[in-house]
C-alpha atoms as a PDB file:
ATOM      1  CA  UNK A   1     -85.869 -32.163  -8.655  1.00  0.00           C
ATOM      2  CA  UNK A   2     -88.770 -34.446  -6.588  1.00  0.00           C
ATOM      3  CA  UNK A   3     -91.754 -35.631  -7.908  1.00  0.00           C
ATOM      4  CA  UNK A   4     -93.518 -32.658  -5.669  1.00  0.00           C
ATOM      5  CA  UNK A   5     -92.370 -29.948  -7.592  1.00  0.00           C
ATOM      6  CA  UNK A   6     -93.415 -31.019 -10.863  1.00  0.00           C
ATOM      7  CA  UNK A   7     -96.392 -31.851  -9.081  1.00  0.00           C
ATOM      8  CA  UNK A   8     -96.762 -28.359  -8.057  1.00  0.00           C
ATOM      9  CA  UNK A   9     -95.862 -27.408 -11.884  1.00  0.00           C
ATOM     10  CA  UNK A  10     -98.192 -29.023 -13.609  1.00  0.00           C
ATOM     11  CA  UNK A  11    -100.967 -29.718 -10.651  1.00  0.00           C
ATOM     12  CA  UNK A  12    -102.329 -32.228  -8.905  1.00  0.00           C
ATOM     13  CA  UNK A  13    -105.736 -33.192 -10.677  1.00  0.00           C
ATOM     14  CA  UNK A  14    -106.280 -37.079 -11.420  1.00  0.00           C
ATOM     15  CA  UNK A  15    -109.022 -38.020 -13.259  1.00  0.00           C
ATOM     16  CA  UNK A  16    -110.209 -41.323 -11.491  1.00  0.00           C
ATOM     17  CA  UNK A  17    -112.889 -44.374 -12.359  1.00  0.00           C
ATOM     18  CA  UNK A  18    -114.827 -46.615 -10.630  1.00  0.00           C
ATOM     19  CA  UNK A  19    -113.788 -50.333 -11.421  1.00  0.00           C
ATOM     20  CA  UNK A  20    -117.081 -51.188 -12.137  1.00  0.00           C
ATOM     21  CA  UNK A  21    -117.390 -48.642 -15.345  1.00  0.00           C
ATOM     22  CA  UNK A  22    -117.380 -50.024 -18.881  1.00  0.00           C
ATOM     23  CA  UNK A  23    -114.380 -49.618 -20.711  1.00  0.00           C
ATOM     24  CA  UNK A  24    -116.799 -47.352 -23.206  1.00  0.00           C
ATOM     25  CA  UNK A  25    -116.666 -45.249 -20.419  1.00  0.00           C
ATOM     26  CA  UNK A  26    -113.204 -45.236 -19.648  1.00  0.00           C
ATOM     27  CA  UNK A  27    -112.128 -44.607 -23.527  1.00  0.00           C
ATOM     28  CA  UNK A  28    -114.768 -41.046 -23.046  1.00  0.00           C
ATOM     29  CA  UNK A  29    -112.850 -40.463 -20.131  1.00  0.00           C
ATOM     30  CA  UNK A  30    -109.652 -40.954 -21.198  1.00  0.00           C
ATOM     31  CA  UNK A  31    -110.500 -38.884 -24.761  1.00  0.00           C
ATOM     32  CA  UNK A  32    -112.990 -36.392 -22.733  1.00  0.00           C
ATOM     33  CA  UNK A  33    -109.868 -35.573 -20.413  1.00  0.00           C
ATOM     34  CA  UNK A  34    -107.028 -35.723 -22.942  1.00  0.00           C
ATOM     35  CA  UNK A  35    -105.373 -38.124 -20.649  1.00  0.00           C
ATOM     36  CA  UNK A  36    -103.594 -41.540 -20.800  1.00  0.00           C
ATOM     37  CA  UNK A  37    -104.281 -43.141 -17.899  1.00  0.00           C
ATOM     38  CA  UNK A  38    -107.119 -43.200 -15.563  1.00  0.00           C
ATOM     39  CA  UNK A  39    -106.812 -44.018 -11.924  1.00  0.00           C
ATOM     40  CA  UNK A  40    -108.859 -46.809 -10.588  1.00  0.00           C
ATOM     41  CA  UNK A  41    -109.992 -46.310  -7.226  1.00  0.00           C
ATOM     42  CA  UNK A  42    -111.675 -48.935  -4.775  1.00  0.00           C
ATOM     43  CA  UNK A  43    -115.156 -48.262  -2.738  1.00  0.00           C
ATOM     44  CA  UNK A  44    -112.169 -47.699   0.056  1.00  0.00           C
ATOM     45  CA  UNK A  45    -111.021 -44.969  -1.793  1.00  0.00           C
ATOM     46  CA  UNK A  46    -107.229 -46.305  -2.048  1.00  0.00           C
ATOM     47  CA  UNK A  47    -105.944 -47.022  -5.800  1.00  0.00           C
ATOM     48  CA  UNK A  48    -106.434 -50.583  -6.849  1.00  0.00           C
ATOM     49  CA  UNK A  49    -104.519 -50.264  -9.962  1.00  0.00           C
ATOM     50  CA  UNK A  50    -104.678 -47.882 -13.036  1.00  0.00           C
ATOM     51  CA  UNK A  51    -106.441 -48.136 -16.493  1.00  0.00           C
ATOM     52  CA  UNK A  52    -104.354 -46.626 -19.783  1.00  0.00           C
ATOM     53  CA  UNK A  53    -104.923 -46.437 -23.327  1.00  0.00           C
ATOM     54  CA  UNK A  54    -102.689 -49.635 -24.004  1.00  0.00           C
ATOM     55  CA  UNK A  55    -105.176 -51.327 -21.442  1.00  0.00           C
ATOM     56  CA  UNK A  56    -107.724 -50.633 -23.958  1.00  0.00           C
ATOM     57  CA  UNK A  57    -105.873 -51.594 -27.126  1.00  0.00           C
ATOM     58  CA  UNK A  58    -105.362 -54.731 -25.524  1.00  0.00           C
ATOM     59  CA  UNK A  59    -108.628 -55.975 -23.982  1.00  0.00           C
ATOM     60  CA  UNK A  60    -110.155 -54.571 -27.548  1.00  0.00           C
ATOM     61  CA  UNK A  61    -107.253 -56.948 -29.460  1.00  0.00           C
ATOM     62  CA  UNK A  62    -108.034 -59.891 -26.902  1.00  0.00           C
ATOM     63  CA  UNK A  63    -111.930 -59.847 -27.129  1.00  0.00           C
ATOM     64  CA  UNK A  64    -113.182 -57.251 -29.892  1.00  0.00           C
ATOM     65  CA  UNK A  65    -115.706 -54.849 -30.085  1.00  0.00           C
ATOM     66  CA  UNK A  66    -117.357 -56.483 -26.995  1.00  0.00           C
ATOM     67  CA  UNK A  67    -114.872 -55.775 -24.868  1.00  0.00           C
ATOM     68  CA  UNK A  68    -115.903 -52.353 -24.221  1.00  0.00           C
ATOM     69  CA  UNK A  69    -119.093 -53.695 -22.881  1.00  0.00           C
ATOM     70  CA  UNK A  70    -117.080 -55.044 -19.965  1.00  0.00           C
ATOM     71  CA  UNK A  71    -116.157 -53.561 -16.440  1.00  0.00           C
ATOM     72  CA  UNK A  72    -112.441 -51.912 -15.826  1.00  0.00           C
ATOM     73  CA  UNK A  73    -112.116 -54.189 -13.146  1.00  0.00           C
ATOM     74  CA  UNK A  74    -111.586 -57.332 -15.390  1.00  0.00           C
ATOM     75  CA  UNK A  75    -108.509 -55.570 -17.419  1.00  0.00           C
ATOM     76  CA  UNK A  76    -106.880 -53.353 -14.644  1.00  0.00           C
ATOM     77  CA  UNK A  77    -104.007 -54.724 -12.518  1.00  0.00           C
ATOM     78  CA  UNK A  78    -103.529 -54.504  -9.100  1.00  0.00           C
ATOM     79  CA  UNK A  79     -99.988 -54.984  -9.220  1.00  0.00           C
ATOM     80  CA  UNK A  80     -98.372 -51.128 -10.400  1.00  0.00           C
ATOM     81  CA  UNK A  81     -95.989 -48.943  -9.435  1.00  0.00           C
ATOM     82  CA  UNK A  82     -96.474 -46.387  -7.733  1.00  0.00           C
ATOM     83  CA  UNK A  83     -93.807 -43.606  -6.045  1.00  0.00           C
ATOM     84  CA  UNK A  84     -93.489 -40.984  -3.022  1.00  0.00           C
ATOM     85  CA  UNK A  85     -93.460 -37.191  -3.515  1.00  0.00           C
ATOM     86  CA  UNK A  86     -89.846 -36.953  -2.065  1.00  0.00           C
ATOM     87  CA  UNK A  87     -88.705 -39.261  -5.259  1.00  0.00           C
ATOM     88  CA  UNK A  88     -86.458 -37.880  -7.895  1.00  0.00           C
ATOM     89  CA  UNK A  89     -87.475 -37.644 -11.370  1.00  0.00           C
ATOM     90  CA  UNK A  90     -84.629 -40.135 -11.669  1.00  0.00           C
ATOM     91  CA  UNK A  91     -85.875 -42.466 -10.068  1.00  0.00           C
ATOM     92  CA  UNK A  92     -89.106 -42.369 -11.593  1.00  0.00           C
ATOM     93  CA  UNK A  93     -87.847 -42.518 -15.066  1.00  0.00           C
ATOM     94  CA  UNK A  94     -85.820 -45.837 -14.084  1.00  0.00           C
ATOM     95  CA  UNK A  95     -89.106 -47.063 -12.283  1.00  0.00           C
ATOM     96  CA  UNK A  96     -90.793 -46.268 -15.819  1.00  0.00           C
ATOM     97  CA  UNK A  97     -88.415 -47.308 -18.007  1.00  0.00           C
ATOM     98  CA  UNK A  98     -88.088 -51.196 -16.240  1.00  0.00           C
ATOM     99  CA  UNK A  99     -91.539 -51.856 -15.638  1.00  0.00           C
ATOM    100  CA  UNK A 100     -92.507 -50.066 -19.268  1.00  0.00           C
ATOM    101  CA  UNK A 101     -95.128 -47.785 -17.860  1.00  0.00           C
ATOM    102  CA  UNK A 102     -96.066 -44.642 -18.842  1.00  0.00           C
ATOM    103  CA  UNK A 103     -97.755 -43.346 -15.940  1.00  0.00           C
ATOM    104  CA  UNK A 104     -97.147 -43.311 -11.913  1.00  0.00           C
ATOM    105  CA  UNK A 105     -99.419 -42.504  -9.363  1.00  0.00           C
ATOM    106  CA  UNK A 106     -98.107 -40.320  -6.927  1.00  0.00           C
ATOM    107  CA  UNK A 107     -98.990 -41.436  -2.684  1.00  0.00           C
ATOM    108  CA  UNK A 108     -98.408 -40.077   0.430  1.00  0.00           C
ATOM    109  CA  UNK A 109     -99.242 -42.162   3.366  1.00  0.00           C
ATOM    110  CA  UNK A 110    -101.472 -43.942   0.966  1.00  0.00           C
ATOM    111  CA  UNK A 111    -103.032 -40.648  -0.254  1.00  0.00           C
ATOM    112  CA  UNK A 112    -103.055 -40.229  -3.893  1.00  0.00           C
ATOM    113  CA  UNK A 113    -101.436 -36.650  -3.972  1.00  0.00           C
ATOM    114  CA  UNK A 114    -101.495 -36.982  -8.613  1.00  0.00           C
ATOM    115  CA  UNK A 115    -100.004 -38.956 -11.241  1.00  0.00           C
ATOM    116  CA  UNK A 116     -96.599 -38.160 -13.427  1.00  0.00           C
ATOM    117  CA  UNK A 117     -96.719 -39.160 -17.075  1.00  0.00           C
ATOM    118  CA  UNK A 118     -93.241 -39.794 -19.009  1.00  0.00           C
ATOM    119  CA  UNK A 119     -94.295 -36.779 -20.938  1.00  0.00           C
ATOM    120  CA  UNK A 120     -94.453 -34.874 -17.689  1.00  0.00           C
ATOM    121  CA  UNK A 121     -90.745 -35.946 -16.651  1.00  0.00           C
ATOM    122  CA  UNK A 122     -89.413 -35.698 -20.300  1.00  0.00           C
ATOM    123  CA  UNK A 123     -90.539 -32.005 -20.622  1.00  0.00           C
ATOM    124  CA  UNK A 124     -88.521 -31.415 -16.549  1.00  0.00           C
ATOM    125  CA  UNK A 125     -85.429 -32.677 -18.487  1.00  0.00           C
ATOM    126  CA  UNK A 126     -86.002 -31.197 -21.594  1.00  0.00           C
ATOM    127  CA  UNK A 127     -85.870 -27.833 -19.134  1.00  0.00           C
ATOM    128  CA  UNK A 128     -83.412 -28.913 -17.224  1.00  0.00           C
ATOM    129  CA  UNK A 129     -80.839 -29.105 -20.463  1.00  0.00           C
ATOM    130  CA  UNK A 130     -82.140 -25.377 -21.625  1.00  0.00           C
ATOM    131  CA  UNK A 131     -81.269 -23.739 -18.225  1.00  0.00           C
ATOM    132  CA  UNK A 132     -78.066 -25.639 -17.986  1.00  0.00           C
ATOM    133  CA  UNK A 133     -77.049 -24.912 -21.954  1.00  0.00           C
ATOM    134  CA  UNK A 134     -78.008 -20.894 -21.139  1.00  0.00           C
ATOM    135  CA  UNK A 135     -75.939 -21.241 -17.780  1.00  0.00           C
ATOM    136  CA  UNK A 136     -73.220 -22.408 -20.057  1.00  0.00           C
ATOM    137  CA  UNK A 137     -73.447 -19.662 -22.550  1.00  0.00           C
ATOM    138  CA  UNK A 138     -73.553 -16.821 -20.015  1.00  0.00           C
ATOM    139  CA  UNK A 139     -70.795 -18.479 -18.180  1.00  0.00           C
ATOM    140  CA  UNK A 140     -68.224 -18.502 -21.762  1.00  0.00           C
ATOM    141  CA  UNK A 141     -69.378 -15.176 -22.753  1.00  0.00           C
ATOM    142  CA  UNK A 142     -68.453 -13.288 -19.644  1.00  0.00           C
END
């Protein structure tokens, strides 16, 4: 299966930020929208990078409460992964797995077409292994 599919599965929404919000703002977000990860985009409207929840654990254990008084900008990274909608699964759980993320933004021609989570490709696989253990049943008992 490629990226696309699950894509069209489970939809296309992102839920995107500004770099210049707070991270105060980007923990509502992230709670408000049940996600993990929030896409940062640029006044250009490409991706510059994306935010998680272990972004926030970390600027909060590196400078405290006051850290969510600061801007996303100053605790995103520009440098992530990112992977085309003609990608396996595969490939995206052994992009995920190396560069431990839990999240990959999706582009086409430098269009942000959505994001796959690990949860999104673990429950694909967890499918995958039902259809091909009820293949396997139907197969012995005819």
């Amino acid at each position: 299966m490629i990226l696309a599919q699950i894509l069209r599965i489970k939809g296309s929404g992102v839920v995107c930020s500004s770099p210049s919000i707070r991270l105060r703002e980007a923990a509502k977000a992230l709670a408000g929208n049940k996600v993990g990860a929030l896409v940062v985009r640029g006044t250009d409207g490409g991706v510059d990078g994306l935010f998680s929840e272990r972004d926030l654990v970390s600027a909060i254990a590196q400078c405290g409460g006051i850290a969510l008084e600061a801007r996303v900008s100053s605790f995103v990274s520009g440098c992530f992964s990112a992977v085309r909608p003609d990608e396996s699964v595969f490939r995206a759980m052994q992009i995920m797995t190396q560069r431990r993320v839990r999240h990959l933004p999706v582009i086409n021609e430098r269009e942000l077409v959505g994001v796959v989570s690990i949860g999104d490709l673990v429950k694909w696989r967890i499918a995958e292994a039902d259809a091909d253990v009820d293949a396997m049943r139907a197969y012995i008992q005819h």
